[in-house]
N, C-alpha and C. Protein backbone atom coordinates (compact mmCIF):
# COMPACT_ATOMS: atom_id res chain seq x y z
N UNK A 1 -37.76 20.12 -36.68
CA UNK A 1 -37.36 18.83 -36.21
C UNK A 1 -38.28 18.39 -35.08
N UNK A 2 -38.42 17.20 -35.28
CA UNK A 2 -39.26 16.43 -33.56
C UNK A 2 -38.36 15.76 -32.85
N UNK A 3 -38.77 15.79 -31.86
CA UNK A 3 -38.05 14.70 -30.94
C UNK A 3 -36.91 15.89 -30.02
N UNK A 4 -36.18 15.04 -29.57
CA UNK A 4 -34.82 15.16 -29.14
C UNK A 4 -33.91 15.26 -30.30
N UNK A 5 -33.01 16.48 -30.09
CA UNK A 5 -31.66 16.11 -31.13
C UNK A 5 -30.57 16.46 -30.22
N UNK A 6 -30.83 16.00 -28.85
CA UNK A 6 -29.00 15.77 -28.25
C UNK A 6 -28.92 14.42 -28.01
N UNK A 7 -27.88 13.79 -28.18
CA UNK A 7 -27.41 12.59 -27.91
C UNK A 7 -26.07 12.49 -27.08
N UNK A 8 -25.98 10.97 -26.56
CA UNK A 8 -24.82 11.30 -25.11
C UNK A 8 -23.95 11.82 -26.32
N UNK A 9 -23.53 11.69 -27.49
CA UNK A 9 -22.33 12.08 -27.97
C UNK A 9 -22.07 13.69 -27.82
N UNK A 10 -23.40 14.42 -28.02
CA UNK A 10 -23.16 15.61 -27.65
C UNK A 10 -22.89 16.30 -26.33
N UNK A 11 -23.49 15.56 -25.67
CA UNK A 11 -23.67 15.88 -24.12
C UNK A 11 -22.12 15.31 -23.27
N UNK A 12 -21.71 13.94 -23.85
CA UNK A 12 -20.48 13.71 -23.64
C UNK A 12 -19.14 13.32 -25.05
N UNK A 13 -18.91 14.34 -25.15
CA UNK A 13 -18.18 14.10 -26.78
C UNK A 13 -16.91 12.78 -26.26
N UNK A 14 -15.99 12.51 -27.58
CA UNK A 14 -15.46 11.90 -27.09
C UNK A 14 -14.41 12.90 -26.99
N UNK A 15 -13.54 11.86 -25.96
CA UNK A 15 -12.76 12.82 -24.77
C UNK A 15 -13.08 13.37 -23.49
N UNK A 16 -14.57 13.07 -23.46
CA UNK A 16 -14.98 13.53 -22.17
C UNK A 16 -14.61 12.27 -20.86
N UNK A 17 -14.64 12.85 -19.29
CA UNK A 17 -13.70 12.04 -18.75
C UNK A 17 -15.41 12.17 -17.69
N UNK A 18 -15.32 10.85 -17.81
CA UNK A 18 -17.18 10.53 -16.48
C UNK A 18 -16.57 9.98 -15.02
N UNK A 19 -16.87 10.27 -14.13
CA UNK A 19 -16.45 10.09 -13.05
C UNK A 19 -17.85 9.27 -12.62
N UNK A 20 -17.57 7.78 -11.65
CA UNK A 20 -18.24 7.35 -11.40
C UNK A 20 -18.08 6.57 -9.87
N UNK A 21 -18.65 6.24 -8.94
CA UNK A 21 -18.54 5.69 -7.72
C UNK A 21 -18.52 3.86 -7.77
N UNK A 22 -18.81 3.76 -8.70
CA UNK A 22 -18.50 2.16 -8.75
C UNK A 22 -17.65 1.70 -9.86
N UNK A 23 -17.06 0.38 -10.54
CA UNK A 23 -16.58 0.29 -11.66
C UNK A 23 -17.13 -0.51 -12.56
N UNK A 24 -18.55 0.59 -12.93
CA UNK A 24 -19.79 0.12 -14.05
C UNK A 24 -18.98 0.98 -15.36
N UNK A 25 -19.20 0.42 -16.32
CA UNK A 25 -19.02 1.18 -17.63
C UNK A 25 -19.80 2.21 -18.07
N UNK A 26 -19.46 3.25 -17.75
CA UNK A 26 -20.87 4.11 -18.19
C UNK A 26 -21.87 4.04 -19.59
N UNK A 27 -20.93 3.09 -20.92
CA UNK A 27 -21.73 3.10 -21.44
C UNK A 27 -23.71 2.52 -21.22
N UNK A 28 -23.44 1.63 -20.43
CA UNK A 28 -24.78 1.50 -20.15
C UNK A 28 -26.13 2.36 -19.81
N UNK A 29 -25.18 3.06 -19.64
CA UNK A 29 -26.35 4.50 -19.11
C UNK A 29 -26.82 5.68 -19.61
N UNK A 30 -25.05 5.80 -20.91
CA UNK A 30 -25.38 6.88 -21.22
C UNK A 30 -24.60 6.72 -22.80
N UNK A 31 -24.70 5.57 -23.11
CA UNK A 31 -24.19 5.13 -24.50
C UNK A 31 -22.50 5.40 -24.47
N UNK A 32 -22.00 5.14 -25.92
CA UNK A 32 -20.51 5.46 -26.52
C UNK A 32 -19.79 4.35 -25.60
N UNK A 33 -18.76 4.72 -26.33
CA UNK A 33 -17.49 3.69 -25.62
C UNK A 33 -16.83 4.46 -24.95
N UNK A 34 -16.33 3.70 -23.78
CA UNK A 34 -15.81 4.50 -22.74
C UNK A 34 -14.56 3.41 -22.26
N UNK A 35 -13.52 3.66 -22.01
CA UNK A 35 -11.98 3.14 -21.46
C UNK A 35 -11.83 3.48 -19.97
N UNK A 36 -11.83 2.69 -18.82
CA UNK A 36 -11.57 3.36 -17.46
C UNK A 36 -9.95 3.12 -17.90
N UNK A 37 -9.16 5.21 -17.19
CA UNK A 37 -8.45 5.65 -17.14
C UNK A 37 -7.32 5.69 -16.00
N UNK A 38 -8.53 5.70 -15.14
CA UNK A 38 -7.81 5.50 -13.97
C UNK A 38 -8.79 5.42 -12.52
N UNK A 39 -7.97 5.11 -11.40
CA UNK A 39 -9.01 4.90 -10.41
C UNK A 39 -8.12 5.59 -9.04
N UNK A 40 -9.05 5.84 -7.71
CA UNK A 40 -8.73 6.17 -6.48
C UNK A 40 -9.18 5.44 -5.62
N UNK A 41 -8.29 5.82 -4.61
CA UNK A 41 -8.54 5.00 -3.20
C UNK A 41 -9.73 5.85 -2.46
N UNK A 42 -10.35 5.60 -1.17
CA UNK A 42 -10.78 6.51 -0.34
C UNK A 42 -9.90 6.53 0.47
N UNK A 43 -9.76 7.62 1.40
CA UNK A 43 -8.80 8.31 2.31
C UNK A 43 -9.46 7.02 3.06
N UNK A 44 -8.24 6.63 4.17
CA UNK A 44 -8.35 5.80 4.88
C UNK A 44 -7.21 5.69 6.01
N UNK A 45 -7.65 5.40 7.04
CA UNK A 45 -6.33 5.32 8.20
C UNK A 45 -6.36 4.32 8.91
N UNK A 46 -5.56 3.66 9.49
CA UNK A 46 -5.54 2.34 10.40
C UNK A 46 -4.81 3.04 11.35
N UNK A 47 -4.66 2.82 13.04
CA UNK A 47 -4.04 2.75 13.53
C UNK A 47 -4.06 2.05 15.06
N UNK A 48 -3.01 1.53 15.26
CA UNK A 48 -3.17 0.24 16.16
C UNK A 48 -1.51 -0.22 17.06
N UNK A 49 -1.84 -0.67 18.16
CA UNK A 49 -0.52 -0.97 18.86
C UNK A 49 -1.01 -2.71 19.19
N UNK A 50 -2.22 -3.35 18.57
CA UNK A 50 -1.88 -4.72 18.82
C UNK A 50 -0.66 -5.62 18.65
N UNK A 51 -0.42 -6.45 19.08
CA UNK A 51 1.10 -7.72 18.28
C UNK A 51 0.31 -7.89 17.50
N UNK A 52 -0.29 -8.39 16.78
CA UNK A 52 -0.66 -8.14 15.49
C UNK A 52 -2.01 -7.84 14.59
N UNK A 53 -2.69 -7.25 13.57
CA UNK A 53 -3.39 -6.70 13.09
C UNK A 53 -4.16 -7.49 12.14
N UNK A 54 -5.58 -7.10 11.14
CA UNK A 54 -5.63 -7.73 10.25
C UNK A 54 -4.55 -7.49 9.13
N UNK A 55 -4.01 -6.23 9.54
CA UNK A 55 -3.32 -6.15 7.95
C UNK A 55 -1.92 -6.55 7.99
N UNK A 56 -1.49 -7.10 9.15
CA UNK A 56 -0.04 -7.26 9.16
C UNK A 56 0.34 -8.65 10.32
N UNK A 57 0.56 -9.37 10.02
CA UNK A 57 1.00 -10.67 11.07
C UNK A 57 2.12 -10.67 11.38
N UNK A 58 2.58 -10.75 12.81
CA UNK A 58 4.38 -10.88 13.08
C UNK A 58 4.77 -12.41 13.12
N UNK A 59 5.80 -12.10 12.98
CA UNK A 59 6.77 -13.70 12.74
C UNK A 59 6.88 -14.01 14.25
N UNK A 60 6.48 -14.77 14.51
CA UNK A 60 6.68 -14.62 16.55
C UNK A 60 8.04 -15.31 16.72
N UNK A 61 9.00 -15.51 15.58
CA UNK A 61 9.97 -16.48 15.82
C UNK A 61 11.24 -14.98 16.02
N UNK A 62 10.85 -13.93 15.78
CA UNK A 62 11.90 -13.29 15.44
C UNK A 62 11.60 -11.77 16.12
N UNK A 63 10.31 -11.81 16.32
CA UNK A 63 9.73 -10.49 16.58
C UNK A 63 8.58 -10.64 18.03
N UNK A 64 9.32 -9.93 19.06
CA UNK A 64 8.83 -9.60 20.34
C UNK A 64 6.98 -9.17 20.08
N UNK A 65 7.22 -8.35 19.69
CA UNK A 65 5.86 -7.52 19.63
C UNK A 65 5.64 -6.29 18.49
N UNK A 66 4.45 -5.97 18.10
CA UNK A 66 4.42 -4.74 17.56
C UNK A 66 3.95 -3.62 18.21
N UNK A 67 4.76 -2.85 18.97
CA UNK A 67 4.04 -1.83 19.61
C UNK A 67 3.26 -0.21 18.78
N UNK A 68 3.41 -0.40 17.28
CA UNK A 68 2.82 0.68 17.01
C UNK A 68 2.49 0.27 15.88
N UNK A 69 1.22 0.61 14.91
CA UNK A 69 1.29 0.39 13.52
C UNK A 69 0.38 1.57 13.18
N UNK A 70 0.93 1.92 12.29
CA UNK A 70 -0.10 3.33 11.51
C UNK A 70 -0.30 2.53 9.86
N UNK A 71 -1.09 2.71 9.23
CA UNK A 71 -1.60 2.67 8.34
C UNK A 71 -2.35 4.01 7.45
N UNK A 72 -2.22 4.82 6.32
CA UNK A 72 -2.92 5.63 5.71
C UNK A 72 -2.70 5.64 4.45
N UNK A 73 -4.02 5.39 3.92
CA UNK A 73 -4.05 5.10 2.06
C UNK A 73 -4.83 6.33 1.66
N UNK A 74 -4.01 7.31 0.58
CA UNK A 74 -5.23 8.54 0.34
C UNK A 74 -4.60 8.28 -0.61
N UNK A 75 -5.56 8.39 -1.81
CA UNK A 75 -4.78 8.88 -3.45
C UNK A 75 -4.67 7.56 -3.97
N UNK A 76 -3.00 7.76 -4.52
CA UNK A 76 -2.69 6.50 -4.61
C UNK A 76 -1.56 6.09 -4.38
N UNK A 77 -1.15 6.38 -2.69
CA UNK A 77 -0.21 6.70 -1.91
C UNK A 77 -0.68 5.07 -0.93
N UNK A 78 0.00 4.56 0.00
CA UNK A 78 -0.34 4.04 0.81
C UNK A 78 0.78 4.11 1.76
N UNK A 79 0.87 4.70 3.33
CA UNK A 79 2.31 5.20 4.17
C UNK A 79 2.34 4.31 5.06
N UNK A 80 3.05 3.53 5.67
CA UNK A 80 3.31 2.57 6.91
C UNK A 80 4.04 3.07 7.90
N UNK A 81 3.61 3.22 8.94
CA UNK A 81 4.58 3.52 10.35
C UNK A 81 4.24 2.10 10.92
N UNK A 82 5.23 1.79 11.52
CA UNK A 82 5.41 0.67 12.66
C UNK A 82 6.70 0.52 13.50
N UNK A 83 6.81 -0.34 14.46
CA UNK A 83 7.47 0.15 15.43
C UNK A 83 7.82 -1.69 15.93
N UNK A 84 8.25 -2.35 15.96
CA UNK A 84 8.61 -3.76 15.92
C UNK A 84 10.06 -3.82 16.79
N UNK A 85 9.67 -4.70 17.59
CA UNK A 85 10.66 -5.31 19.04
C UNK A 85 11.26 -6.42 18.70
N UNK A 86 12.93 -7.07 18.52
CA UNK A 86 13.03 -8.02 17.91
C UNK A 86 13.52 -9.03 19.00
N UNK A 87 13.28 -10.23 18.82
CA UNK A 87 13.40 -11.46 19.80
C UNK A 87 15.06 -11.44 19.16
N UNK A 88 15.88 -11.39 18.66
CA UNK A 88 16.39 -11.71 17.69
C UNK A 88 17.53 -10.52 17.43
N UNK A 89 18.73 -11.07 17.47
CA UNK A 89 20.23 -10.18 17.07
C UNK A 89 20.07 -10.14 15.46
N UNK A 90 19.87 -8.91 15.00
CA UNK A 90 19.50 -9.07 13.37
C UNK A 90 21.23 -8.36 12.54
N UNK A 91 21.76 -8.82 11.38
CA UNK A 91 22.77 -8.97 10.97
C UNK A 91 22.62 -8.49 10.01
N UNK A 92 23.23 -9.11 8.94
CA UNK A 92 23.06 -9.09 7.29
C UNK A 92 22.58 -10.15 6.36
N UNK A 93 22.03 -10.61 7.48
CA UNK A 93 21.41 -12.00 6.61
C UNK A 93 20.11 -11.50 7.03
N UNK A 94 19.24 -12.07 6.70
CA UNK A 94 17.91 -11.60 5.82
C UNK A 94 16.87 -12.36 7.42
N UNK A 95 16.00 -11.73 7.91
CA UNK A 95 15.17 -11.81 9.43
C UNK A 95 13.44 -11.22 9.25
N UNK A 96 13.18 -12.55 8.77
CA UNK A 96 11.19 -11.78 8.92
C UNK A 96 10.85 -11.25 10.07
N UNK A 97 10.16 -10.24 9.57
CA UNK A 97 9.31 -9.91 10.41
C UNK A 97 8.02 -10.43 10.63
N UNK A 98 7.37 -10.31 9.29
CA UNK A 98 5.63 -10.48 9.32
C UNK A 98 5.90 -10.37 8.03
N UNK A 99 4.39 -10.29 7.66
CA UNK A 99 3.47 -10.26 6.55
C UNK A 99 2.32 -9.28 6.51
N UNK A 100 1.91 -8.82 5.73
CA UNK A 100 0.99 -8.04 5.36
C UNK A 100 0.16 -8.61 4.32
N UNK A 101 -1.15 -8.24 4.75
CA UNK A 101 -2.45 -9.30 3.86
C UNK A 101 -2.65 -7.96 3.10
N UNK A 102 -2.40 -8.40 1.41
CA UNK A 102 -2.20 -7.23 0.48
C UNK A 102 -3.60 -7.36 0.13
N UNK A 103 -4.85 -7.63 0.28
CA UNK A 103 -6.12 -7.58 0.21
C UNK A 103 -6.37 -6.73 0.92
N UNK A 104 -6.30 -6.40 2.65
CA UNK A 104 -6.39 -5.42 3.59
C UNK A 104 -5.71 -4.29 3.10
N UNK A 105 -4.61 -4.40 2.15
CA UNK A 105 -3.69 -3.20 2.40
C UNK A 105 -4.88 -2.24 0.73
N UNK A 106 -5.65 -3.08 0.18
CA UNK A 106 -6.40 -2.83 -1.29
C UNK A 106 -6.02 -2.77 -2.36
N UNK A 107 -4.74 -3.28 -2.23
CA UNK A 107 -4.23 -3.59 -3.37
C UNK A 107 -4.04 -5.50 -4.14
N UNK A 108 -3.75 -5.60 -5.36
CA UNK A 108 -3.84 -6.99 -5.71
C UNK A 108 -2.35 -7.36 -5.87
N UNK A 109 -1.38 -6.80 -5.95
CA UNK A 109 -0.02 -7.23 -6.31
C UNK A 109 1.32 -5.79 -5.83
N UNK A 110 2.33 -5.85 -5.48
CA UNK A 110 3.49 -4.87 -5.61
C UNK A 110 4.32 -5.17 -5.94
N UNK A 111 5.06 -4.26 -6.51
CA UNK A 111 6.43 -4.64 -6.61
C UNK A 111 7.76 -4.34 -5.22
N UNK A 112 8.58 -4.99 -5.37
CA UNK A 112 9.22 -4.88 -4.00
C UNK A 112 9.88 -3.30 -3.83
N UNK A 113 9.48 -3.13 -2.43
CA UNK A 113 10.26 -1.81 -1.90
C UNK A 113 11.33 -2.19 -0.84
N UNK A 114 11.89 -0.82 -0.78
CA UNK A 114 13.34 -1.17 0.29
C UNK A 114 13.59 0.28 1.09
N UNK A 115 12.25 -0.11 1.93
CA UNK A 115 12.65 1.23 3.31
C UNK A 115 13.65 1.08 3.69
N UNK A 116 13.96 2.03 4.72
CA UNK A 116 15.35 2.26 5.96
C UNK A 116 14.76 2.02 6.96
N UNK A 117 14.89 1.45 8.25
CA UNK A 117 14.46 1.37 9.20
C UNK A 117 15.58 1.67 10.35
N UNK A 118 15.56 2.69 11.48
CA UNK A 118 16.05 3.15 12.45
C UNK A 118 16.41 2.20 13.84
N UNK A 119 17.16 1.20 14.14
CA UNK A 119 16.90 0.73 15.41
C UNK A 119 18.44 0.91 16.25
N UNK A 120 18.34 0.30 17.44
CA UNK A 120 19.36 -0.18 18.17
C UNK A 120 19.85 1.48 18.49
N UNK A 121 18.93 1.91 19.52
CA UNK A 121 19.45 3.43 20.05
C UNK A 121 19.36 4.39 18.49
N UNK A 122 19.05 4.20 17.37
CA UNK A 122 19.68 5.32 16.61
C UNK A 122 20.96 5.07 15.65
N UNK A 123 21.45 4.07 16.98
CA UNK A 123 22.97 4.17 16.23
C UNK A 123 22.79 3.02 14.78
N UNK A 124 22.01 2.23 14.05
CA UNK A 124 21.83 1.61 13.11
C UNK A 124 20.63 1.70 12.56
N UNK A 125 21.47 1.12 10.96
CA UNK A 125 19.82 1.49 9.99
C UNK A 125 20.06 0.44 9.27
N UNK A 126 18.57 -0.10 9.14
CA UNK A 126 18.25 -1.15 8.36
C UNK A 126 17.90 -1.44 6.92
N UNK A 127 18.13 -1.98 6.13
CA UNK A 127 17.35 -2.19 4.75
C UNK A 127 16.41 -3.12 5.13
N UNK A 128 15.02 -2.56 4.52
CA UNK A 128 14.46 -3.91 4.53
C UNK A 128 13.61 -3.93 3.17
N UNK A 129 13.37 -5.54 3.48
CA UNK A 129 12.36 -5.84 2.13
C UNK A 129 10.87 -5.77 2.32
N UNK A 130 10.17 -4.94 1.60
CA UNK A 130 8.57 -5.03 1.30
C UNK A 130 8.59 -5.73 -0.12
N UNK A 131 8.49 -7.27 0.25
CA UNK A 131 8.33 -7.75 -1.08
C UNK A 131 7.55 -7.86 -1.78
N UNK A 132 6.76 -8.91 -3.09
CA UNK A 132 5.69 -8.58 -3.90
C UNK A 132 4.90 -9.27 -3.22
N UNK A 133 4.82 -10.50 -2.36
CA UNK A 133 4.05 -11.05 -1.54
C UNK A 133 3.45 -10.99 -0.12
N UNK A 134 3.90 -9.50 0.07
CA UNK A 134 3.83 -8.90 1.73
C UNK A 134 4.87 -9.09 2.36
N UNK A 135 5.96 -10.09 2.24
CA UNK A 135 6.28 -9.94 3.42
C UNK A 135 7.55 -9.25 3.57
N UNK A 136 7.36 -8.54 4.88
CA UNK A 136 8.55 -7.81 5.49
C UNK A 136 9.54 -8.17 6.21
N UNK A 137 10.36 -7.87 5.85
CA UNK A 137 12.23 -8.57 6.37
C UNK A 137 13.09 -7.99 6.07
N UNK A 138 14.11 -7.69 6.99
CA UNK A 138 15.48 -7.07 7.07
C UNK A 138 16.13 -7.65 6.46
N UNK A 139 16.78 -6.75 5.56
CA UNK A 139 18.03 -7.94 4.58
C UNK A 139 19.16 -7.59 4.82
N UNK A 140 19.82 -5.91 5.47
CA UNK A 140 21.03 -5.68 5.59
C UNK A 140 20.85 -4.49 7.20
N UNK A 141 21.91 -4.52 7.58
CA UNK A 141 22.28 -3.41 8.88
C UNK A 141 23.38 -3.04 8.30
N UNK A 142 23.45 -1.71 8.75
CA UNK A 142 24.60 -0.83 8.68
C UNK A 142 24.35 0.14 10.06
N UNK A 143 25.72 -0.28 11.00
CA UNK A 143 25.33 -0.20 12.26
C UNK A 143 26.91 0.57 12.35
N UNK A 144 27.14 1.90 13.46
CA UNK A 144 28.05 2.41 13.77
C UNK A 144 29.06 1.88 15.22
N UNK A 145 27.62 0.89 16.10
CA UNK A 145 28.45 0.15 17.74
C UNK A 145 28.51 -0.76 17.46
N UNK A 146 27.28 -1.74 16.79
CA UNK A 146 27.37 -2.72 17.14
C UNK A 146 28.12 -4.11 16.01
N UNK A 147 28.93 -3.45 15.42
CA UNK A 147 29.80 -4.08 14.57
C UNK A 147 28.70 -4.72 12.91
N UNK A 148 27.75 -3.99 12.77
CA UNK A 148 26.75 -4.69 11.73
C UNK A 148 25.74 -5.68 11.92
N UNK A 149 25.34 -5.60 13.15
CA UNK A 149 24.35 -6.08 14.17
C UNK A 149 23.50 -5.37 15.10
N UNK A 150 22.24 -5.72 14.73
CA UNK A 150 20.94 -4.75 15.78
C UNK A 150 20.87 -5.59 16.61
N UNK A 151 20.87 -5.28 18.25
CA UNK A 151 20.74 -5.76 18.75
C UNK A 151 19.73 -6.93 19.08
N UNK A 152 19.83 -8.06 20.04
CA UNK A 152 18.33 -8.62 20.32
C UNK A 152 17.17 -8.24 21.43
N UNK A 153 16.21 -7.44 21.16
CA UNK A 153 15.67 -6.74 22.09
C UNK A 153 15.21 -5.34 22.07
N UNK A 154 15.59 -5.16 20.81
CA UNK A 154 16.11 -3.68 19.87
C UNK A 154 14.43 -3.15 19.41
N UNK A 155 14.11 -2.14 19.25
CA UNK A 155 13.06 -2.17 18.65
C UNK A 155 13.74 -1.12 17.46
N UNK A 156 13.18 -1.56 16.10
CA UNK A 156 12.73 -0.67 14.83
C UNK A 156 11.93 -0.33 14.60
N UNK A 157 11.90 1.07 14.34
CA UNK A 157 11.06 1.59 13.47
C UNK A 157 10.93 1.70 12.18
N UNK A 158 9.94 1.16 11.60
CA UNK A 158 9.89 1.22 9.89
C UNK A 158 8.98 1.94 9.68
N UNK A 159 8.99 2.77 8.90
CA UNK A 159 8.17 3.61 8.09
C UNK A 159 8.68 3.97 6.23
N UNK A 160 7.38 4.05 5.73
CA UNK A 160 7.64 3.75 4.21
C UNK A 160 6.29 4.10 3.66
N UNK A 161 6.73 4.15 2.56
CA UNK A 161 4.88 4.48 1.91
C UNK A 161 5.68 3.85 0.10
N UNK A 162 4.12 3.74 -0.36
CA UNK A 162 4.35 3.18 -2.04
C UNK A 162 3.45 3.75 -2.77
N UNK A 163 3.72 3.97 -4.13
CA UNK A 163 2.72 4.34 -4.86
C UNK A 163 2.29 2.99 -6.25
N UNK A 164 0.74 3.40 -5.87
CA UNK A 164 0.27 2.35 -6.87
C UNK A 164 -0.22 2.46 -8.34
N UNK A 165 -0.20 1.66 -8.74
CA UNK A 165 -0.77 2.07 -10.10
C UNK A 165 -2.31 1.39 -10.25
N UNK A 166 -2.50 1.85 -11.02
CA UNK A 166 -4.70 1.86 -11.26
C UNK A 166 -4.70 0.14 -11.20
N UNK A 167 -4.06 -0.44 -11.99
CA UNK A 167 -4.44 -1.99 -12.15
C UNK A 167 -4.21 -2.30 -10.74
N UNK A 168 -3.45 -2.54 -10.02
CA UNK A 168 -3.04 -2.95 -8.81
C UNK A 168 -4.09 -2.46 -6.88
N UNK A 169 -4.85 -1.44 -7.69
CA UNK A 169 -5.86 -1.52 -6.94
C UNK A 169 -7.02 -2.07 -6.44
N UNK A 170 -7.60 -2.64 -5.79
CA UNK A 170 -8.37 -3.67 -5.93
C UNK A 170 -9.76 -2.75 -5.77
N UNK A 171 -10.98 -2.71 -6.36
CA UNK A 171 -11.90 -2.38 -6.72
C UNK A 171 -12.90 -1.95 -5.74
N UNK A 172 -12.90 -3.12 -4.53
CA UNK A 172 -13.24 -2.89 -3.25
C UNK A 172 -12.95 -1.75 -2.51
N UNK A 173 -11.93 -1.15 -2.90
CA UNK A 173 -11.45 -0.09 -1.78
C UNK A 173 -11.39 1.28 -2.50
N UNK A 174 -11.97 1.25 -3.63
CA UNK A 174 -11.68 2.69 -4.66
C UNK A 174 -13.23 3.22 -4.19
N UNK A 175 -12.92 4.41 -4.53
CA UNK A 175 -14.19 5.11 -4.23
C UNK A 175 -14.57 5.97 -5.89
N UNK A 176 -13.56 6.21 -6.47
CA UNK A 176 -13.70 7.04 -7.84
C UNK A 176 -12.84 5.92 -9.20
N UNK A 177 -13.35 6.34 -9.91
CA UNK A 177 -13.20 5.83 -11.55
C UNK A 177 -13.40 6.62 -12.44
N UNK A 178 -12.85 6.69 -13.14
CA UNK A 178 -12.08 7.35 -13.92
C UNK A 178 -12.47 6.97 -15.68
N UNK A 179 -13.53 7.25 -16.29
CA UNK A 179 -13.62 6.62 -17.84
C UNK A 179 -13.62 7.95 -18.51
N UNK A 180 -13.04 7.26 -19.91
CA UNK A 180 -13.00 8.21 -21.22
C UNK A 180 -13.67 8.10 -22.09
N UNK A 181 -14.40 8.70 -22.36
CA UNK A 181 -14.97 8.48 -23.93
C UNK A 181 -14.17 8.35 -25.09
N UNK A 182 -14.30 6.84 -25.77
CA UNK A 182 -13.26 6.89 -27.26
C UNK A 182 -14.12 6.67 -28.60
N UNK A 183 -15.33 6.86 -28.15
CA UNK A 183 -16.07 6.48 -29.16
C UNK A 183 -17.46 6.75 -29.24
C-alpha cells in the first residue's frame, strides 16, 4: 500500500469523546461528525462586601446594604453566600431584594430556586425566590418571636447554590467541551 492508511475514523472511532477549549466542532480538523455532549465552567470565585456588585444589584427601596457576597462557579455547580441588611419589616408577602445579571453569573436562563435564608437573631427563616430572571426576593417567613415577621434592620443571610445544565451555560465562561463522534 502507499500513502497513509489511518484516517480520523481510526484514530477517533465513533464514540470517541474529543475534548476541546473552545466551542469549534472538531470536525473541521479532524473530519467525522461530532455532537457536543456536554460542557464546563472554569473554577471561578467572586468575593466582595460592596452594596452592590457587577453580578448582583440591591433594591435600595428595601435593602440597607450588602455586607457580604461570595460567589463560586466550579463544574456545573454555581454557590451564593450573601449577607443583606433590610430597610424593611419583611412578612409573607413577597420583598426584593436585588437582581443578579445572569450573564455575570455565565449562565443564559434558570429555572426558579427556593433557598432558606437565616435572619432576625436566628430566631427566623426565610423562603426566598431565585427566579428565572435573577431576581431575588423573600416570599415567606417563618419566624418563632416575631409573630411571622423579620425584623426592619435585620440582616439575612442567604446562601444557595444551583446546578446547570450544558445548554444554559453561556459559552463565554466554559473552559471545556465535550464532543462525540456519531459518524
Amino acid at each position: 500500500m502507499v500513502g497513509n492508511t489511518n484516517s480520523s475514523k481510526d484514530t477517533y472511532p465513533i464514540g470517541s469523546v474529543y475534548i476541546t477549549s473552545t466551542n469549534t466542532n472538531p470536525s473541521s480538523m479532524i473530519g467525522g461528525t461530532w455532537t457536543l455532549i456536554d460542557k464546563e465552567y472554569a473554577e471561578y470565585n467572586i468575593t466582595s462586601v460592596a452594596g452592590s456588585t457587577s453580578t448582583f444589584t440591591i433594591d435600595s427601596t428595601n435593602v440597607d446594604s450588602l455586607t457580604r457576597f461570595l460567589l463560586i462557579r466550579t463544574g456545573k455547580h454555581i454557590y451564593i453566600g450573601m449577607r443583606v441588611k433590610t430597610k424593611v419589616a419583611i412578612g409573607d408577602s413577597q420583598v426584593d431584594f436585588g437582581n443578579f445579571n445572569l450573564t455575570s453569573l455565565g449562565v443564559g436562563s434558570i429555572y426558579a430556586h427556593f433557598p432558606v435564608a437565616q435572619s432576625d437573631g436566628g430566631n427566623a427563616v426565610c423562603m426566598i425566590q431565585f427566579d428565572t430572571n435573577g431576581k431575588l426576593a423573600c416570599i415567606d417567613v417563618v419566624s418563632k418571636t416575631s409573630g411571622g415577621t423579620v425584623a426592619s434592620g435585620s440582616e439575612i443571610n442567604i446562601e444557595f447554590y444551583f446546578e446547570m445544565r450544558m445548554s444554559q451555560m453561556l459559552d463565554s465562561v466554559c473552559d471545556k467541551f465535550y464532543w462525540k463522534r456519531t459518524a
